[in-house]
C-alpha atoms as a PDB file:
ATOM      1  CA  UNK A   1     114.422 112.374 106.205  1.00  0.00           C
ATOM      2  CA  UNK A   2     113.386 108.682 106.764  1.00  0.00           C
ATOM      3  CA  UNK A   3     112.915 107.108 103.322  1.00  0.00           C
ATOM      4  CA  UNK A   4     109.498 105.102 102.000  1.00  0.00           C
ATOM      5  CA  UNK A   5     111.438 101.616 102.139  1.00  0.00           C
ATOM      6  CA  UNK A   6     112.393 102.165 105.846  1.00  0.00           C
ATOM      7  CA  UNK A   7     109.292 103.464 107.066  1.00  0.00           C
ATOM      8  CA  UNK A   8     107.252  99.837 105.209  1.00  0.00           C
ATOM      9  CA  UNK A   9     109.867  97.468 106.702  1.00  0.00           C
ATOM     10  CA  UNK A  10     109.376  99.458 110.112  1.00  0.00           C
ATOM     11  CA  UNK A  11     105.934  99.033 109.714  1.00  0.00           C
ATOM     12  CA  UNK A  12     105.815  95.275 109.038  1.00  0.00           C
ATOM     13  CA  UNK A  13     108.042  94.624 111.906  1.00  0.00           C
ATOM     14  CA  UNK A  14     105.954  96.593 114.743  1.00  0.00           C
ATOM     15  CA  UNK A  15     102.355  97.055 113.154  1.00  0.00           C
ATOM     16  CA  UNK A  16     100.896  93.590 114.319  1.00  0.00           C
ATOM     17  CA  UNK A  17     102.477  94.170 117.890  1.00  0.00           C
ATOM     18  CA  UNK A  18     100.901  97.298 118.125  1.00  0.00           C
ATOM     19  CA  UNK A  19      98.037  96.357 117.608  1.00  0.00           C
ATOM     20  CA  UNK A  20      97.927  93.535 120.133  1.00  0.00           C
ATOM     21  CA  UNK A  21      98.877  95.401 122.419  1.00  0.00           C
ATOM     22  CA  UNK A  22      96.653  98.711 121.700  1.00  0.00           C
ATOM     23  CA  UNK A  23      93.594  96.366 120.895  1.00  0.00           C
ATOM     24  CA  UNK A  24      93.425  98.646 117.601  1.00  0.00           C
ATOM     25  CA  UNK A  25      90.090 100.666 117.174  1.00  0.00           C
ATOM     26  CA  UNK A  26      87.898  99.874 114.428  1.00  0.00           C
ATOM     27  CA  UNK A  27      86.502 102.231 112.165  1.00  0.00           C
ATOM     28  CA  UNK A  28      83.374 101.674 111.720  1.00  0.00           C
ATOM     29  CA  UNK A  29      80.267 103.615 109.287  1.00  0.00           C
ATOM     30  CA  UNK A  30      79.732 106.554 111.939  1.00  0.00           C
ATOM     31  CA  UNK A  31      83.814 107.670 111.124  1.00  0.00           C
ATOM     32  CA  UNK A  32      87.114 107.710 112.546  1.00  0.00           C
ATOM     33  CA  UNK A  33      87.805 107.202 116.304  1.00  0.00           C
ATOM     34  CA  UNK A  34      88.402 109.982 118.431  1.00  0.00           C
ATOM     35  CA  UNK A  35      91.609 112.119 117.907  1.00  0.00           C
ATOM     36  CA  UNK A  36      93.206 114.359 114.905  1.00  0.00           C
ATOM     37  CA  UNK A  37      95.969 111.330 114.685  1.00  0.00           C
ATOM     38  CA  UNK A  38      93.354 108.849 114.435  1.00  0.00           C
ATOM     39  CA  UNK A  39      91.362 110.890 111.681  1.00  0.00           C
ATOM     40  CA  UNK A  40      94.486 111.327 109.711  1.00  0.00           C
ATOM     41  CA  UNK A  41      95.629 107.869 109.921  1.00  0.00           C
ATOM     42  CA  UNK A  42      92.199 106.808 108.396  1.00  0.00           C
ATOM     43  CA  UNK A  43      91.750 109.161 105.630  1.00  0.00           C
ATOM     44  CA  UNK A  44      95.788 108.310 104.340  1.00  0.00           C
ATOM     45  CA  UNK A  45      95.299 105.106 104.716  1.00  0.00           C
ATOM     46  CA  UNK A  46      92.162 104.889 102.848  1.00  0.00           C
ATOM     47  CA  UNK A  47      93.385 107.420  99.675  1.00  0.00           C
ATOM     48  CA  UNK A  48      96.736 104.950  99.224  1.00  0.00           C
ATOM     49  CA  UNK A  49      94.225 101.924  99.569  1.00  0.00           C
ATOM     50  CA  UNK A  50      91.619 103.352  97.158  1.00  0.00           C
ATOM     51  CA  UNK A  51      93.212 102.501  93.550  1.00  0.00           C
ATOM     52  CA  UNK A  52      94.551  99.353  94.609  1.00  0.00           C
ATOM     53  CA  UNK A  53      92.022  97.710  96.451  1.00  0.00           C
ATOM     54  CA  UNK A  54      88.069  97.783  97.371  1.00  0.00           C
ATOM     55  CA  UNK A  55      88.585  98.261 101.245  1.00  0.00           C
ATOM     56  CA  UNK A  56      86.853  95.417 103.728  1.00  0.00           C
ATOM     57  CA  UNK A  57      88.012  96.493 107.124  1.00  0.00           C
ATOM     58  CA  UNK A  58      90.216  99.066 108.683  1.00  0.00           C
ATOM     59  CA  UNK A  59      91.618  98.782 112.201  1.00  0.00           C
ATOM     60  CA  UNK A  60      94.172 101.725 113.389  1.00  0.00           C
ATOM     61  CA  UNK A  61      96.436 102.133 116.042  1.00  0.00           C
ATOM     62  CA  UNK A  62      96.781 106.535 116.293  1.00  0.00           C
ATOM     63  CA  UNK A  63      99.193 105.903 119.170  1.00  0.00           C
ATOM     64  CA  UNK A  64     101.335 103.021 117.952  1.00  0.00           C
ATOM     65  CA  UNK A  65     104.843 104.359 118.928  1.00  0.00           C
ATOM     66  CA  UNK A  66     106.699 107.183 119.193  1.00  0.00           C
ATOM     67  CA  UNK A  67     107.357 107.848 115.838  1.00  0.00           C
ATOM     68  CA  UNK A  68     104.266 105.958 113.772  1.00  0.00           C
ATOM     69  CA  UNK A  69     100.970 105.355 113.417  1.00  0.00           C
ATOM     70  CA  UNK A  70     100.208 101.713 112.386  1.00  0.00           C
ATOM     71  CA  UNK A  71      96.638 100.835 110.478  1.00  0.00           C
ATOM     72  CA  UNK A  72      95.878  97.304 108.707  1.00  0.00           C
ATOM     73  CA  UNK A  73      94.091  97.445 105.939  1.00  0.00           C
ATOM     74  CA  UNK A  74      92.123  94.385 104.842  1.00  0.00           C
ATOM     75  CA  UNK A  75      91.166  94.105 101.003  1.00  0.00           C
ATOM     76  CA  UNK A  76      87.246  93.257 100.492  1.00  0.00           C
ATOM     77  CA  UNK A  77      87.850  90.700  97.426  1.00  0.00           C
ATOM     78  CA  UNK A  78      90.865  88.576  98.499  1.00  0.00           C
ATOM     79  CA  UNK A  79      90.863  89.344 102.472  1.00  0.00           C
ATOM     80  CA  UNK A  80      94.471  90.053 102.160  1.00  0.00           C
ATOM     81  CA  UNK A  81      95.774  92.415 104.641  1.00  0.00           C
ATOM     82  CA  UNK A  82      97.991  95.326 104.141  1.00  0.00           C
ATOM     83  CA  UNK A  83     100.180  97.162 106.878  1.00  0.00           C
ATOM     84  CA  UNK A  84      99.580 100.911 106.586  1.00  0.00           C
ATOM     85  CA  UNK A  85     101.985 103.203 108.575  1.00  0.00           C
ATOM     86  CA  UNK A  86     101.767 107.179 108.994  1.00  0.00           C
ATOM     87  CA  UNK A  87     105.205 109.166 110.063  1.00  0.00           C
ATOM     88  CA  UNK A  88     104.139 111.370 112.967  1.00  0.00           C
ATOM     89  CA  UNK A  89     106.973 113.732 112.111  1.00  0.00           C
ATOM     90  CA  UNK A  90     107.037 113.896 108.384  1.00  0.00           C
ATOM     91  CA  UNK A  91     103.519 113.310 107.623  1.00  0.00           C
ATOM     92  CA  UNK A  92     104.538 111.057 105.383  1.00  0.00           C
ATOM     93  CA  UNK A  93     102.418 107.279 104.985  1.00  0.00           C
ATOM     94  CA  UNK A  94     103.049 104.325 103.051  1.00  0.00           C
ATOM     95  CA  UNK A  95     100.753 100.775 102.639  1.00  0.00           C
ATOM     96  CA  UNK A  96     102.661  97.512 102.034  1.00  0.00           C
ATOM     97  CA  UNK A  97     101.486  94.799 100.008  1.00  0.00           C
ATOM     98  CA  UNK A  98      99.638  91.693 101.342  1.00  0.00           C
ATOM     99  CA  UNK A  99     100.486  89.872 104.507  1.00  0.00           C
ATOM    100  CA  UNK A 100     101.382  86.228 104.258  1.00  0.00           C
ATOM    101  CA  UNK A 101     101.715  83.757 107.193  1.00  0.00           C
ATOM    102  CA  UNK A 102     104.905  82.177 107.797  1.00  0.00           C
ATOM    103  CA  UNK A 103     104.144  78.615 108.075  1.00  0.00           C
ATOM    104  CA  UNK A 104     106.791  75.506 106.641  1.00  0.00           C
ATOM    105  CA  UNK A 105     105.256  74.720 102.696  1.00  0.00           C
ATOM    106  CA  UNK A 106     105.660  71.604 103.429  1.00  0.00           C
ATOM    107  CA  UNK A 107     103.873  70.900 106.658  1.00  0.00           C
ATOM    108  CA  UNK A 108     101.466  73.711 106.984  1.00  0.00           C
ATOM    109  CA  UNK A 109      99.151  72.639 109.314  1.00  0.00           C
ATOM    110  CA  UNK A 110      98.111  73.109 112.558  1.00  0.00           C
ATOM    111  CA  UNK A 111      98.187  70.303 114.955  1.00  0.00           C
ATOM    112  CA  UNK A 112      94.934  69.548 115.407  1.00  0.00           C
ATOM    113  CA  UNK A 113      94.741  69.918 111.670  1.00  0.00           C
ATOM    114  CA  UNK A 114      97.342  67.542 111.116  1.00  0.00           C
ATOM    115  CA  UNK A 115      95.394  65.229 113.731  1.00  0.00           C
ATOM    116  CA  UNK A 116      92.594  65.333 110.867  1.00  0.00           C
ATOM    117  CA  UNK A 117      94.709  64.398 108.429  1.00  0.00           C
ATOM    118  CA  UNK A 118      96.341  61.335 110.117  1.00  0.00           C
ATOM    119  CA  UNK A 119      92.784  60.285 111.231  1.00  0.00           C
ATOM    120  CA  UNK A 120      91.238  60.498 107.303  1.00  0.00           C
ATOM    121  CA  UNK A 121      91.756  57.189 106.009  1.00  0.00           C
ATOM    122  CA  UNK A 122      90.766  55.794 109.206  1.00  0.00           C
ATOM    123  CA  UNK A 123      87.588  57.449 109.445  1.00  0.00           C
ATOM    124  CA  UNK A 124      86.505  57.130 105.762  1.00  0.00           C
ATOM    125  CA  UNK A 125      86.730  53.203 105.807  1.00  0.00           C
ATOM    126  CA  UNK A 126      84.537  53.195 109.227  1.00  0.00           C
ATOM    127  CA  UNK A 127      81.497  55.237 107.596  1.00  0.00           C
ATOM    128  CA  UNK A 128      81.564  52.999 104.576  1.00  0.00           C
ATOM    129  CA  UNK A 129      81.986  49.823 106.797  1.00  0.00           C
ATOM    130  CA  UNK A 130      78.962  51.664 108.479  1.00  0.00           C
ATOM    131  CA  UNK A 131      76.803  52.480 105.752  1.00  0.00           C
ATOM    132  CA  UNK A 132      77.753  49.086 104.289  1.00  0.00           C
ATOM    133  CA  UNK A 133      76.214  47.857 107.805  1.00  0.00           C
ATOM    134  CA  UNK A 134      72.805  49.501 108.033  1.00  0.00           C
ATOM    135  CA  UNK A 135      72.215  48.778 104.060  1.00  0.00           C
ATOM    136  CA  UNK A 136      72.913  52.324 103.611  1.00  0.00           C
ATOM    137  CA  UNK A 137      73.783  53.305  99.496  1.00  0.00           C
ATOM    138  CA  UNK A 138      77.345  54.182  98.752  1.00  0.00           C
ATOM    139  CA  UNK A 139      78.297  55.422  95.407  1.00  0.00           C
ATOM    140  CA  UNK A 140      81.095  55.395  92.234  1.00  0.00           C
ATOM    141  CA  UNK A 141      82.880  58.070  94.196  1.00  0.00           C
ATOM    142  CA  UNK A 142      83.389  56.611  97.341  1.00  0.00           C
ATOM    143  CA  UNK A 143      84.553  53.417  96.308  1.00  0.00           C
ATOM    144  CA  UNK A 144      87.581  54.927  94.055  1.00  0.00           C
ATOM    145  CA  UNK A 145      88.361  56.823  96.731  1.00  0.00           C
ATOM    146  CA  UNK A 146      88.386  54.105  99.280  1.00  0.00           C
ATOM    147  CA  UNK A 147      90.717  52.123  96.449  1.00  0.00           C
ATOM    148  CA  UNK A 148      93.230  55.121  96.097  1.00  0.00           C
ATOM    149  CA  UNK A 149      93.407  55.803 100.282  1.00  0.00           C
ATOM    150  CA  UNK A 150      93.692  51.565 100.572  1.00  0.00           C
ATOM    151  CA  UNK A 151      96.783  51.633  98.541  1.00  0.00           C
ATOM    152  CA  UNK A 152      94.903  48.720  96.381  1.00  0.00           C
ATOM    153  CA  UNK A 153      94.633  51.416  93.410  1.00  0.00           C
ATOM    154  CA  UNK A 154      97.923  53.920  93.153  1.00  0.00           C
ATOM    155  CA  UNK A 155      96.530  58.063  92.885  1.00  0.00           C
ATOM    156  CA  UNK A 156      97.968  59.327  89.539  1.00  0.00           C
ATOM    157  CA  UNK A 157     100.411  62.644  89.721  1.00  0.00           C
ATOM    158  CA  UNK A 158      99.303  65.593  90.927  1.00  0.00           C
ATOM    159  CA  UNK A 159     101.557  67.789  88.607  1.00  0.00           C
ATOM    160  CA  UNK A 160     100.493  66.536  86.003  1.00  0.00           C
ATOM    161  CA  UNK A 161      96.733  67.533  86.553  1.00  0.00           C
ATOM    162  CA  UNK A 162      95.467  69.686  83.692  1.00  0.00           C
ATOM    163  CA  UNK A 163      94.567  73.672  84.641  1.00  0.00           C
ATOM    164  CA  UNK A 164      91.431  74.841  83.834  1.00  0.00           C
ATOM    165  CA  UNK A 165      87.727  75.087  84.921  1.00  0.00           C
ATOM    166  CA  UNK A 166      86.006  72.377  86.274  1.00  0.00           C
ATOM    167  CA  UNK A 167      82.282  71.035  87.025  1.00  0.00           C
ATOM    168  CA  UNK A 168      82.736  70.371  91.297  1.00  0.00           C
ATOM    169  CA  UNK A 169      80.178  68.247  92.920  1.00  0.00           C
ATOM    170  CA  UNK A 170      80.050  67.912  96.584  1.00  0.00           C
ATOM    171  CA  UNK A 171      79.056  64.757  98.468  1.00  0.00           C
ATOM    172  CA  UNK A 172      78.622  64.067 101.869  1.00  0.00           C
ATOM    173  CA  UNK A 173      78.436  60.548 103.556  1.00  0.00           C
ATOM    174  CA  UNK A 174      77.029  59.108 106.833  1.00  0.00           C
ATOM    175  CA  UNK A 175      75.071  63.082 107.732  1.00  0.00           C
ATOM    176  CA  UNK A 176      72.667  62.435 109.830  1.00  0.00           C
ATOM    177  CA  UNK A 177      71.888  58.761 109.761  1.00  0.00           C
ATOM    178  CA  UNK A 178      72.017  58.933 105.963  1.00  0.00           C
ATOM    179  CA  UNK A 179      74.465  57.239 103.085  1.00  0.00           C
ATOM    180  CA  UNK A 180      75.970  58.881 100.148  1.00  0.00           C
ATOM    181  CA  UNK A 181      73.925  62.846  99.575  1.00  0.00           C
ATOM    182  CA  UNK A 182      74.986  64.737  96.443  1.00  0.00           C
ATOM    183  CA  UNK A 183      74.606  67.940  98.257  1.00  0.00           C
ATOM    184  CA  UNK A 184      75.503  70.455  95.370  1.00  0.00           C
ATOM    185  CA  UNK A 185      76.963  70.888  91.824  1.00  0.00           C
ATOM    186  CA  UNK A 186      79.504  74.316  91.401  1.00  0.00           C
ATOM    187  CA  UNK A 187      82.043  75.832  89.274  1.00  0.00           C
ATOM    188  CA  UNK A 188      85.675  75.286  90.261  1.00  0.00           C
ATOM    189  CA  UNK A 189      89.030  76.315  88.465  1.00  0.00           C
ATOM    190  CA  UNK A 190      92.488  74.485  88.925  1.00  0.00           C
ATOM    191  CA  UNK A 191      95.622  76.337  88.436  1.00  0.00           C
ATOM    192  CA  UNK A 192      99.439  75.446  89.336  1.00  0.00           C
ATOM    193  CA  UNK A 193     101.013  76.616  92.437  1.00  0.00           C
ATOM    194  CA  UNK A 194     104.802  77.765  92.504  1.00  0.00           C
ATOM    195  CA  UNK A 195     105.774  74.780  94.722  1.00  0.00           C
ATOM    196  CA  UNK A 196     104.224  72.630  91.807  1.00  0.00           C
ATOM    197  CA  UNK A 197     101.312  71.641  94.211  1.00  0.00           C
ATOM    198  CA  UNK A 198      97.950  72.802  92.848  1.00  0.00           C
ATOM    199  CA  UNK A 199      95.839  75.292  93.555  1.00  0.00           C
ATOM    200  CA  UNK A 200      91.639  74.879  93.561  1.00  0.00           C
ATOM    201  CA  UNK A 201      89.331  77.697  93.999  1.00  0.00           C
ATOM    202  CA  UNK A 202      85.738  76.728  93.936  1.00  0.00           C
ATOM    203  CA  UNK A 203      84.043  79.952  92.941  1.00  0.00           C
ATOM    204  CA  UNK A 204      79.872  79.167  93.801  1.00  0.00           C
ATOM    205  CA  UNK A 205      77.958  78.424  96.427  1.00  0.00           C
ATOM    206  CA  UNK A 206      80.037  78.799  99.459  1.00  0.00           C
ATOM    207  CA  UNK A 207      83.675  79.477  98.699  1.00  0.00           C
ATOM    208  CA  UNK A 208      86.907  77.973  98.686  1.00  0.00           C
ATOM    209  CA  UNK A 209      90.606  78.451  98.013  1.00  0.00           C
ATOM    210  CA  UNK A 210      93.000  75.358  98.597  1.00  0.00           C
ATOM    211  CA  UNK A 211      96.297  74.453  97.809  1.00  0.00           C
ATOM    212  CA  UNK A 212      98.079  70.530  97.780  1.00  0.00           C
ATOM    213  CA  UNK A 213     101.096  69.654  99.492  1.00  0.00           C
ATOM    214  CA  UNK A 214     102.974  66.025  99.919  1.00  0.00           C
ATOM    215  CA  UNK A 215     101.866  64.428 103.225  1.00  0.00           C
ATOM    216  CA  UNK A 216     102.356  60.743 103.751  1.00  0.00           C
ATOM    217  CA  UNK A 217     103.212  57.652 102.449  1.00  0.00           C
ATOM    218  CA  UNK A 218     103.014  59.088  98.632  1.00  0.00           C
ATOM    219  CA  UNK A 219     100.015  60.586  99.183  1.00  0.00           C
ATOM    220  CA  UNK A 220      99.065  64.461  98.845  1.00  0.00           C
ATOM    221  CA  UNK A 221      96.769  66.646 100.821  1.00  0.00           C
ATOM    222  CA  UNK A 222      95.370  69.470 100.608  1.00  0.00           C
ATOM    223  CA  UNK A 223      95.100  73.249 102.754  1.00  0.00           C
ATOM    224  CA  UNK A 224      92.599  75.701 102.488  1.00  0.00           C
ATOM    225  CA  UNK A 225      89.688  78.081 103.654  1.00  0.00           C
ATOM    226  CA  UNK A 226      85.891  78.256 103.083  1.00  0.00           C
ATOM    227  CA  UNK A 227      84.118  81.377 103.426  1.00  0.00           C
ATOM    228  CA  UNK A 228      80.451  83.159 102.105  1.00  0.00           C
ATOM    229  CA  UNK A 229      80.935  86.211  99.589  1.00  0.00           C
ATOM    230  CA  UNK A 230      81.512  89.567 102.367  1.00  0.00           C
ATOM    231  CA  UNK A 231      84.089  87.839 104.398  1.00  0.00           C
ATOM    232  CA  UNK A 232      87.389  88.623 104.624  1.00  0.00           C
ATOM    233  CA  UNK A 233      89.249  85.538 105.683  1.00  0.00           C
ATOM    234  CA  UNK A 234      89.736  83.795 102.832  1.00  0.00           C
ATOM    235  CA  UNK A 235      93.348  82.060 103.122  1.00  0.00           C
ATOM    236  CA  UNK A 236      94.334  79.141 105.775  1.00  0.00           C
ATOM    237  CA  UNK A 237      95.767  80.323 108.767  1.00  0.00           C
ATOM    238  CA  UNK A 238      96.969  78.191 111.668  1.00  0.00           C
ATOM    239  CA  UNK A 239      96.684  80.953 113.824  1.00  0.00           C
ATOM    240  CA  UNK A 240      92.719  82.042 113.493  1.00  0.00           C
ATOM    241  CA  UNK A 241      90.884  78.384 112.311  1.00  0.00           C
ATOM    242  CA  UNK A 242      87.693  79.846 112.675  1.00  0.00           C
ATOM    243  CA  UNK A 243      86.576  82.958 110.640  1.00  0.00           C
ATOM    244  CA  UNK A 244      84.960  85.868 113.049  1.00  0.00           C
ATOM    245  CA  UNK A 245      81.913  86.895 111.206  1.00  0.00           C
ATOM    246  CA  UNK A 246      80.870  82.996 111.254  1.00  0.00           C
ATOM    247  CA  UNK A 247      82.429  80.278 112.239  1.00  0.00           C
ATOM    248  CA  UNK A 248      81.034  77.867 110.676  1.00  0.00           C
ATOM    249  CA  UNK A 249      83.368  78.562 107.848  1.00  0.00           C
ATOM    250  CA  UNK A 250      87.268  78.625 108.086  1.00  0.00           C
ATOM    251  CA  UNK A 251      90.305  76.554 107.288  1.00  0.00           C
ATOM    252  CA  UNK A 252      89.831  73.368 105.767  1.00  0.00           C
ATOM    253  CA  UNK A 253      92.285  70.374 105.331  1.00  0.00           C
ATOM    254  CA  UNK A 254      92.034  66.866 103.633  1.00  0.00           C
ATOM    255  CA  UNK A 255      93.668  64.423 101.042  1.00  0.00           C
ATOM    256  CA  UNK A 256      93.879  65.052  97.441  1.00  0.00           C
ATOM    257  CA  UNK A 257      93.744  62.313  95.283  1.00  0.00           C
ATOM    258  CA  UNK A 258      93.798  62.240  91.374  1.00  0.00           C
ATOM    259  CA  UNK A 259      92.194  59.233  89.492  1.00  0.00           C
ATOM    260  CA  UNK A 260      92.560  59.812  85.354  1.00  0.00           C
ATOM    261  CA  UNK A 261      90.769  63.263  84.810  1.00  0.00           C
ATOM    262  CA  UNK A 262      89.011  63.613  88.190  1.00  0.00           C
ATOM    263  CA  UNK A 263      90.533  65.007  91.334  1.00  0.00           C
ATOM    264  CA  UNK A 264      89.033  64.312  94.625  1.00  0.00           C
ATOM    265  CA  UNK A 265      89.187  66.661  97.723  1.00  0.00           C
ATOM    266  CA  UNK A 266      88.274  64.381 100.720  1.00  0.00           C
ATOM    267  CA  UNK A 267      87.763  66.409 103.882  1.00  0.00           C
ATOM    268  CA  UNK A 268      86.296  65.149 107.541  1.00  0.00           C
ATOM    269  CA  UNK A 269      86.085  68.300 108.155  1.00  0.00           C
ATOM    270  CA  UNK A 270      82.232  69.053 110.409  1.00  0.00           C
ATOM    271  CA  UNK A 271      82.641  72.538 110.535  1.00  0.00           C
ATOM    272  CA  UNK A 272      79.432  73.794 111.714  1.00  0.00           C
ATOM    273  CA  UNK A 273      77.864  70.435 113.210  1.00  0.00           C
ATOM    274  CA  UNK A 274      77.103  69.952 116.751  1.00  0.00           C
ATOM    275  CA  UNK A 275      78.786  66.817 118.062  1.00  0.00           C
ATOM    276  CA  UNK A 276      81.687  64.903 116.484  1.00  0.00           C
ATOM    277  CA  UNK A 277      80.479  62.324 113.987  1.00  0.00           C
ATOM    278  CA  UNK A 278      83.231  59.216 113.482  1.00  0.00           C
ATOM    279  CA  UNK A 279      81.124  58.022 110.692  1.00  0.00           C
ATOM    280  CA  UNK A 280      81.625  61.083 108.545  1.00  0.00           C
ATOM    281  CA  UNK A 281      83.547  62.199 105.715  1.00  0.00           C
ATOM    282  CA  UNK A 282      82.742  64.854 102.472  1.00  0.00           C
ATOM    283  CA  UNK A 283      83.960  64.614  99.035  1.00  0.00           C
ATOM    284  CA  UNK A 284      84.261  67.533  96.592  1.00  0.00           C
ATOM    285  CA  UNK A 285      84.848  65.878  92.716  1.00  0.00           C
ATOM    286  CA  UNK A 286      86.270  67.730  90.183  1.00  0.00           C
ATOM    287  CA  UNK A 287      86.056  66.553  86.008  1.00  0.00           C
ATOM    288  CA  UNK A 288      86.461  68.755  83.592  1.00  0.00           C
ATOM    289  CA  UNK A 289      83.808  70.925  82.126  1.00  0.00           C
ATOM    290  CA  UNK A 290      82.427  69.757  78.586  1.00  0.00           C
END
């Protein structure tokens, strides 16, 4: 009899290749595909998912190989992803815990992520040299960070940033024409990552989960994913930038800089706008709540 333990790390080997190859079926509210294999897959899959997890999407490959059924179960509240596989023979199924890319902790980025990065400061100073041009306003924000990416003010340690909640106020520079917008006020939390990076979730409006990592020339940045409550992608992924219900949110990448008791996330990120804008750049602040 093959044991639990074999039949998961059989799973996680083959399940994503079957699927890529099959093309999967999804499951949607009228039932399970065609097929008694397909039907069982689906309702296994489902009981062993039920007490662990609030289930967001199920796609299941009945034919997989030979000797298993394959099913990936995504998880509604993180949009982790679990490989379920079913034993043809024994009957026997078994889900695996979540999914996580394999990407270097260091350097996590894709390249034309890492293009963003390396064009940041760049593009920061020309929309302030911009708005400084057309008598646009700056503000208090954009000048410490133009003084921490200059190198004339050194960013204070990462590490050392306090956990916690946090107020998190989002403001945009050079959109449309315009100078410094404050475009929202939200709730964020900080918490340490096991690398000793941090990790920042900003938990209203629309959402986002980040973590820092060193880049260049002492400076830190930061990876992450934005995403509206209901979708499942919530975690950077080289591999799938863009999330499928909308892509106007996805992966996310910038600096992160650290003056005193405020932490900066500086992104020129234009997810969502039509045409490339060189004068551009976004910065959520975080200070601590009061």
């Amino acid at each position: 009899m093959t044991s639990p333990n074999r039949i998961a790390r059989f799973a996680a080997l083959f399940c994503l290749v079957a699927l890529a190859m099959s093309g999967g079926h999804a499951v949607g509210a009228d039932g399970a595909p065609e097929g008694d294999m397909a039907a069982t897959l689906r309702n296994a899959c489902l009981a062993l998912a039920a007490p662990r997890m609030s289930v967001g999407a199920l796609r299941v490959d009945p034919a997989g190989t030979r000797d298993f059924a394959f099913a990936l179960v995504t998880d509604a509240r993180t949009g982790a992803e679990h490989v379920c596989a079913h034993e043809k023979a024994s009957g026997r199924t078994v889900l695996g815990g979540p999914l996580e890319a394999i990407v270097d902790p260091q350097k996590p980025f894709s390249p034309q992520d890492a293009t963003q990065l390396s064009e940041l400061r760049a593009q920061v100073a020309a929309t302030l040299a911009d708005l400084d041009a057309r008598n646009l306003k700056s503000n208090g924000e954009a000048s410490t960070v133009a003084a921490l990416l200059s190198g004339r003010v050194k960013p204070d340690d990462l590490a050392s940033f306090p956990p916690g909640p946090y107020r998190c106020t989002v403001y945009w520079y050079g959109f449309l024409e315009e100078g410094a917008q404050r475009v929202g006020a939200h709730r964020c939390t900080v918490s340490p990552a096991p690398d000793g990076g941090l990790i920042i979730d900003k938990a209203t409006g629309d959402r986002f989960h980040g973590q820092t990592t060193e880049w260049e020339n002492g400076l830190s940045a930061f990876y992450g994913r934005t995403w509206l409550e209901g979708q499942s992608e919530r975690r950077y992924d080289p591999a799938r930038p863009d999330n499928a219900d909308n892509d106007n949110f996805g992966n996310k990448v910038g600096l992160a800089l650290r003056s005193g008791e405020r932490l900066f996330l500086v992104s020129i990120d234009e997810r969502g706008m039509t045409e490339p804008d060189p004068t551009f750049f976004e910065i959520l602040e975080l200070v601590p709540q009061l």
